[in-house]
Protein backbone atom coordinates (compact mmCIF):
# COMPACT_ATOMS: atom_id res chain seq x y z
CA UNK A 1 74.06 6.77 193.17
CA UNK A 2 73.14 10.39 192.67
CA UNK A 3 70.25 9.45 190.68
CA UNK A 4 68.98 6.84 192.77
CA UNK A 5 68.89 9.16 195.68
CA UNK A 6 66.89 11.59 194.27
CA UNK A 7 64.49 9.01 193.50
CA UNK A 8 64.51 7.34 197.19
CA UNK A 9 64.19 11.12 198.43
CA UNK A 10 61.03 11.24 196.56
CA UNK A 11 59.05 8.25 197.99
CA UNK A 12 60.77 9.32 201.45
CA UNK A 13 58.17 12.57 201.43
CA UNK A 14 55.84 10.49 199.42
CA UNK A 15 55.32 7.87 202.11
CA UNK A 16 57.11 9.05 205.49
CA UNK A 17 59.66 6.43 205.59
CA UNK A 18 61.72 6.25 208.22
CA UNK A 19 65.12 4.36 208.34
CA UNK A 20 63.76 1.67 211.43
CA UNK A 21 60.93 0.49 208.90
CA UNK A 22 63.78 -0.38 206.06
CA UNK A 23 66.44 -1.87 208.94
CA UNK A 24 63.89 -4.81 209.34
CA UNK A 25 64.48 -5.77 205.53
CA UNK A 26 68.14 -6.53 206.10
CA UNK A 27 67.28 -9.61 208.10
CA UNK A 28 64.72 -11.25 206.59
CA UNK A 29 65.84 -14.89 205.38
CA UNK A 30 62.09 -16.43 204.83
CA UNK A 31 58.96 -17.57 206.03
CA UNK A 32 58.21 -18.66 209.88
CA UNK A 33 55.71 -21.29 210.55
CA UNK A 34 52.19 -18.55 210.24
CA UNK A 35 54.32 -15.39 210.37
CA UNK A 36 57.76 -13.99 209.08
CA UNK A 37 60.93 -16.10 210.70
CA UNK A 38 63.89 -14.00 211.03
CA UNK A 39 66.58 -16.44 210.94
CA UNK A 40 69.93 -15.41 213.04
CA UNK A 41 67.62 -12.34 214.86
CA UNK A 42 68.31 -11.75 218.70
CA UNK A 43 66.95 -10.41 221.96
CA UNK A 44 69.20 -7.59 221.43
CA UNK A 45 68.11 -6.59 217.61
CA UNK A 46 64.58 -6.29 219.58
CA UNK A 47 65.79 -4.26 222.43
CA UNK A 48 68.02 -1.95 220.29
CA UNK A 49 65.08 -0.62 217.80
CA UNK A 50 66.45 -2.44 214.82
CA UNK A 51 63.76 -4.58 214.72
CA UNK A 52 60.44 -3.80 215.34
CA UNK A 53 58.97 -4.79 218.61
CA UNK A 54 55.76 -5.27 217.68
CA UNK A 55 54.39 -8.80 217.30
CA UNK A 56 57.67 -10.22 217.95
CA UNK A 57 58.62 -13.34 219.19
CA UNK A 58 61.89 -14.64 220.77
CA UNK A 59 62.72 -18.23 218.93
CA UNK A 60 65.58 -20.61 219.64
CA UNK A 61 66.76 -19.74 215.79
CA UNK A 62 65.47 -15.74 215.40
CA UNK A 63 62.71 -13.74 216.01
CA UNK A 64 59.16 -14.62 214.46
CA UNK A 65 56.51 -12.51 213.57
CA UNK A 66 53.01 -14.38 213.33
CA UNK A 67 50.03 -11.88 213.04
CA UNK A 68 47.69 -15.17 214.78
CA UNK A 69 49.77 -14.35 217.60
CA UNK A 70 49.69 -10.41 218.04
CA UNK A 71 45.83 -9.63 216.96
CA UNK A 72 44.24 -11.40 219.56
CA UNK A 73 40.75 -9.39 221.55
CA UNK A 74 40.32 -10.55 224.57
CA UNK A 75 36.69 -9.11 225.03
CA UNK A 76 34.07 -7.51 222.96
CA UNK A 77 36.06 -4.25 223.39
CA UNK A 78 38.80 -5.33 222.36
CA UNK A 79 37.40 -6.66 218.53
CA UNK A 80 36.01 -3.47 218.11
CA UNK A 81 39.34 -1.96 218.21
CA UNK A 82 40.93 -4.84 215.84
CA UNK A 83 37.62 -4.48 213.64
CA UNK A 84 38.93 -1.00 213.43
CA UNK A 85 42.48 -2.62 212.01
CA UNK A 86 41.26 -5.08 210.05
CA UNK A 87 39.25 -2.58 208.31
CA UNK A 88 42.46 -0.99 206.58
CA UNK A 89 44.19 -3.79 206.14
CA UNK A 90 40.88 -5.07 203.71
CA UNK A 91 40.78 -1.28 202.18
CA UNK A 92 44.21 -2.01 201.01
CA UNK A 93 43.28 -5.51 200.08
CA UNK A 94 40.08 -3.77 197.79
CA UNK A 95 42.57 -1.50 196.59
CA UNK A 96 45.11 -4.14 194.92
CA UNK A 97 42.06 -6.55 193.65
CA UNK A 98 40.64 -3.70 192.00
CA UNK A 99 43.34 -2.86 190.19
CA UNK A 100 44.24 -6.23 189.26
CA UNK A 101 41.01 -6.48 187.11
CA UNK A 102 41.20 -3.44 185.88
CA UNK A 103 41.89 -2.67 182.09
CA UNK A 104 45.35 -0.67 181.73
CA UNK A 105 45.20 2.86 180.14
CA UNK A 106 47.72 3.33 177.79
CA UNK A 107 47.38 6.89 176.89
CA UNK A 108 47.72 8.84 179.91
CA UNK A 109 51.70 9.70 179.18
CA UNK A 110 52.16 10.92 182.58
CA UNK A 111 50.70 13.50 181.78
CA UNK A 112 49.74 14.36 186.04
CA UNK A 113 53.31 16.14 186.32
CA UNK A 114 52.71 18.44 183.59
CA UNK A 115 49.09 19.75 185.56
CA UNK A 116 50.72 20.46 188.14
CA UNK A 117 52.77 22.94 186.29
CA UNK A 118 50.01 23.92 184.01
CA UNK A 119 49.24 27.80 183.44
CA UNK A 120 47.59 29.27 181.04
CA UNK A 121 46.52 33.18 180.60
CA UNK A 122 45.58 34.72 183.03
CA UNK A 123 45.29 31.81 185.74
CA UNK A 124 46.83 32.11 189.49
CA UNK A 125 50.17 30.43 189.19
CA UNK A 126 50.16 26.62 190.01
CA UNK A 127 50.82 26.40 193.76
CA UNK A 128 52.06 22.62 193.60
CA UNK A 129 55.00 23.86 191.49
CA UNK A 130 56.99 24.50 194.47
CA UNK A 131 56.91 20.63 195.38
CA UNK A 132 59.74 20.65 192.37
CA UNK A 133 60.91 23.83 192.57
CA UNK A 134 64.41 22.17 193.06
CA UNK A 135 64.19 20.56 189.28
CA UNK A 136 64.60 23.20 186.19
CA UNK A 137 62.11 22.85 183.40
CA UNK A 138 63.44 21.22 180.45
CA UNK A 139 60.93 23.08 178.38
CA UNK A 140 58.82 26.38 178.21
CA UNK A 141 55.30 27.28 180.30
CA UNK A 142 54.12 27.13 176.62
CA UNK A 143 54.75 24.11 175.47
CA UNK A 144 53.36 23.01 179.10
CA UNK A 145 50.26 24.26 178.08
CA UNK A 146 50.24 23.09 174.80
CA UNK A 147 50.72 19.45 176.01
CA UNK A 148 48.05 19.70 178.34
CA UNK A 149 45.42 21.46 176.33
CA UNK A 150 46.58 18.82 172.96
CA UNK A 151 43.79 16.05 174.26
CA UNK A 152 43.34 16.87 177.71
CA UNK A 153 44.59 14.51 180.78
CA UNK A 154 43.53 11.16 181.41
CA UNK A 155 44.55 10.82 184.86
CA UNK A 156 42.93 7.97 187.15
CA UNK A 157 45.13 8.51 190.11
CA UNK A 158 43.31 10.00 193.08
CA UNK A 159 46.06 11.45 194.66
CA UNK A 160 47.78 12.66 191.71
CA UNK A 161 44.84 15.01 190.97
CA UNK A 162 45.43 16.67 194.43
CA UNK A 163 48.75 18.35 192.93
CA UNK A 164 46.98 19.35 189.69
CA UNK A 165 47.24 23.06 188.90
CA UNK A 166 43.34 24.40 189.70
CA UNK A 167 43.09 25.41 186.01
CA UNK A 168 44.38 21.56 185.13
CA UNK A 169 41.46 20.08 187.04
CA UNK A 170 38.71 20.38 184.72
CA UNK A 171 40.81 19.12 181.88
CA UNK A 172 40.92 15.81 183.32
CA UNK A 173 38.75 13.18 181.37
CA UNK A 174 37.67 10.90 184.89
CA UNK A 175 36.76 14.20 186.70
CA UNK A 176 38.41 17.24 189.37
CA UNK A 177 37.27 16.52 192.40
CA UNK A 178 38.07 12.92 192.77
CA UNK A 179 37.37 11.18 196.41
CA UNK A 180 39.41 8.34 198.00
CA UNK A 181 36.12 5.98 197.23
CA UNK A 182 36.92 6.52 193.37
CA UNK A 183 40.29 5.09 194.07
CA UNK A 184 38.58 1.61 193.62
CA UNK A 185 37.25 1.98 190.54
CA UNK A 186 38.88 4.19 189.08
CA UNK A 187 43.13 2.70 189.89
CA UNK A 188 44.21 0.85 187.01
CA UNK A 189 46.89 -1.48 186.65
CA UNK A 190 49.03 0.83 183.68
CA UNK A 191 49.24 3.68 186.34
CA UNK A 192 52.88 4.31 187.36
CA UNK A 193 51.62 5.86 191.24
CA UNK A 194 50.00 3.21 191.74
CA UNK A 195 53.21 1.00 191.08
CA UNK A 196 54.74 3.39 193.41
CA UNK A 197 51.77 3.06 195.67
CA UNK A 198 53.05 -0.70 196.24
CA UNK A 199 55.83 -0.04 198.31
CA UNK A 200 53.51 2.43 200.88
CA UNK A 201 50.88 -0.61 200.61
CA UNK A 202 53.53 -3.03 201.73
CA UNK A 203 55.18 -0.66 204.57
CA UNK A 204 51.67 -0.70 206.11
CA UNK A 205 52.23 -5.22 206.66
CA UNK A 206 55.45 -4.29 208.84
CA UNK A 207 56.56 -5.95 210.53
CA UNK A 208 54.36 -9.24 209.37
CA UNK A 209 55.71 -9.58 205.91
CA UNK A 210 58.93 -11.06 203.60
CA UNK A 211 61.60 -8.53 203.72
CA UNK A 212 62.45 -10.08 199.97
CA UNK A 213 58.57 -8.86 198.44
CA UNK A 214 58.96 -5.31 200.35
CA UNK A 215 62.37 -5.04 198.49
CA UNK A 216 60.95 -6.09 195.08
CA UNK A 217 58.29 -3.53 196.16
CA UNK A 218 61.13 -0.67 196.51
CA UNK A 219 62.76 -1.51 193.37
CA UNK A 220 59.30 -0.79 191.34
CA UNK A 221 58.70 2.29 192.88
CA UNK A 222 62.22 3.25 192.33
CA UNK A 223 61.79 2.35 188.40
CA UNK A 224 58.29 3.66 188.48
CA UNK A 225 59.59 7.44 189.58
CA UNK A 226 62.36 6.93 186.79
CA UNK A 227 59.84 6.99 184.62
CA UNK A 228 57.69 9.90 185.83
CA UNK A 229 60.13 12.18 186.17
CA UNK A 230 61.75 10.82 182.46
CA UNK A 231 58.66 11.86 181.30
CA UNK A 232 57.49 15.11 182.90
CA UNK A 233 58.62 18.69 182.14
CA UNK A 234 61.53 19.04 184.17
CA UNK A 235 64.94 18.82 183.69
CA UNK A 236 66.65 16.10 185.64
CA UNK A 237 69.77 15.41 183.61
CA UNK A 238 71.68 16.61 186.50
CA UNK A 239 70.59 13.21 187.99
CA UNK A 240 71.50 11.05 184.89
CA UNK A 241 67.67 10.74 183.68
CA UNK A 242 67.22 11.02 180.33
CA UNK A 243 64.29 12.85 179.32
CA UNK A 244 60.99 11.22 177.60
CA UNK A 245 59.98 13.74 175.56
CA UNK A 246 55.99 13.48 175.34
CA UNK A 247 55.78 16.58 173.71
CA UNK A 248 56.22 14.82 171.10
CA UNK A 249 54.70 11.66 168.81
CA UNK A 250 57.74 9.80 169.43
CA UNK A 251 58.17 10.48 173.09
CA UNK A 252 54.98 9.22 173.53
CA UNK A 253 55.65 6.24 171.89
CA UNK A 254 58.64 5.62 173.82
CA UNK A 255 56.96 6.43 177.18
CA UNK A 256 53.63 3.62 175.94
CA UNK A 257 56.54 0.84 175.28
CA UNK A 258 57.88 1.52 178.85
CA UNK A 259 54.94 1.74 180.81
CA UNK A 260 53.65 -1.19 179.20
CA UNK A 261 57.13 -3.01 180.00
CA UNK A 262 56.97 -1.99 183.44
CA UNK A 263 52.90 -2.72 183.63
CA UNK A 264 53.80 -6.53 183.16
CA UNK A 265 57.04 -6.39 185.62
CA UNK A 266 54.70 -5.33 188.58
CA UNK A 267 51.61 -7.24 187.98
CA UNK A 268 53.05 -10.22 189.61
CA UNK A 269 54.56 -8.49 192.65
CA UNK A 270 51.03 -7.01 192.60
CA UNK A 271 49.84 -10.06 192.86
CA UNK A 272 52.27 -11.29 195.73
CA UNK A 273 51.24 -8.60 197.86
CA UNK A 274 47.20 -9.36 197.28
CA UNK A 275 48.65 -12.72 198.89
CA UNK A 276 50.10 -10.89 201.78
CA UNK A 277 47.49 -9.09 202.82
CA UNK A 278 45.45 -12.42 202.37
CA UNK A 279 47.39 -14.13 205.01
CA UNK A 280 47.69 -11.72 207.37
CA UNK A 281 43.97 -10.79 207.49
CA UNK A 282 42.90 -14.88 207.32
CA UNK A 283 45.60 -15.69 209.86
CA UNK A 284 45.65 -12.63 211.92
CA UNK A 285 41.92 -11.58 212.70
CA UNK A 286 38.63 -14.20 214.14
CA UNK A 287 35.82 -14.20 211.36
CA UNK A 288 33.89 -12.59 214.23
CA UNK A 289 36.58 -9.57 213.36
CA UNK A 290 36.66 -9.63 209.91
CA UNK A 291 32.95 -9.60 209.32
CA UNK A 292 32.64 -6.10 211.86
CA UNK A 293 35.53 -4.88 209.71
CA UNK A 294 33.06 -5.22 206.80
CA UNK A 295 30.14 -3.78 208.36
CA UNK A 296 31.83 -0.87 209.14
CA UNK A 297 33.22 -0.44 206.23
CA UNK A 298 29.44 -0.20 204.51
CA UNK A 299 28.59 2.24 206.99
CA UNK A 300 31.03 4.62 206.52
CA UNK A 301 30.88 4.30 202.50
């Protein structure tokens, strides 16, 4: 339980979650006719804050929530300001496609956690240490910088390289200064944040998706972390993780197997939420909506 905590507390900062956006999972039993059907929901789960207000719909048999029936513009206005939605909700969408078709790199070895602690001679120290500074290292700054300088990093994950130690930067192979319009071509499907990434993807469809994919979301993300903290340089035994020790040739090896294990777990949860986001922008927004949603998309790329 310890363990899993630590993990949960992880996406928590990661993605802001607050404990109203995870109450809505425990009454999800299915689809609704165009929307999410919350079989057995009342007036008073609505009125309480236990389930979200927004979009919701009082039904002789629960509460329904059908996007068709929440984004509606009632003037000119008023699909300038959905455009406006509609807009992230396709960014998203991009975002998940892309990676879908994208070819998996293998080699990587989550190597992202290790940057952020990198320091060699002479370099300021690496100011996103102190977002672990409650995990020990498992191993010395040297062997840090061994790892890091051994082939460089291959790291495709925009925000990742935020947290990079500045020296770490220029080691990367795709780049230092990446920008969130890289994310698209650049997110690939063997990248454990962006398995993570599902679960802040799907938080963003509350409360208009299945309480059942958002879980199967969680429990990636949860396994996901496992693995990048398995495999960085600190030291959380104290948890009940294991280390992967990439240090090494066989660490690595281990660490390939299970992010290639985990790679073909999430691609078709990856897949269901590409779905999700399908529905709710064809069944939530006018054409008229969606096509502003593109055009201002262009213009601000």
């Amino acid at each position: 339980l310890n363990m899993l905590m630590f993990f949960f507390l992880s996406l928590h900062k990661a993605y802001t979650v607050d404990g109203e956006c995870l109450e809505v999972t425990n009454d999800g039993d299915g689809d609704g006719d165009g929307g999410v059907m919350l079989v057995g929901a009342t007036e008073d789960d609505v009125c309480s804050g236990i389930l979200h207000l927004r979009g919701a719909q009082l039904q002789p048999n629960g509460v329904l929530y059908n996007p068709s029936n929440f984004f509606q513009p009632d003037d000119i206005a008023a699909q300038a300001s959905l455009a406006r939605k509609a807009s992230s909700y396709q960014w998203y969408r991009s975002v998940l496609s892309s990676t879908l078709s994208s070819q998996p790199i293998l080699h990587c070895f989550g190597l992202h956690e290790w940057a952020m602690q990198y320091h060699p001679l002479d370099a300021p120290p690496p100011p996103s240490a102190q977002y672990q500074s409650s995990l020990p290292l498992r191993v010395s700054r040297d062997i840090i910088n061994k790892t890091v300088e051994r082939k460089g990093i291959d790291c495709t994950h925009v925000d990742a390289l935020r947290f990079f130690a500045p020296a770490a930067g220029p080691l990367n192979s795709h780049g230092h200064s990446l920008v969130r319009t890289d994310q698209l071509k650049l997110e690939q499907k063997g990248c454990v944040h962006a398995h993570m990434d599902l679960f802040k993807i799907c938080l963003k469809l509350l409360p208009f998706v299945d309480a059942r994919l958002l879980g199967d979301c969680l429990e990636v993300a949860l396994e996901a972390r496992r693995l990048d903290v398995a495999a960085s340089p600190y030291d959380a035994s104290g948890y009940g993780l294991e280390a992967i020790p990439i240090e090494t040739s066989e660490g690595r090896a281990e660490y390939k197997t299970k992010q290639m294990a985990l790679m073909k777990r999430v691609e078709p949860i990856r897949r269901r939420l590409l779905g999700a986001y399908d529905d709710l922008l064809t069944g939530g927004f006018s054409s008229n909506v969606l096509e502003l949603a593109e055009e201002r998309a262009v213009c601000e790329s």
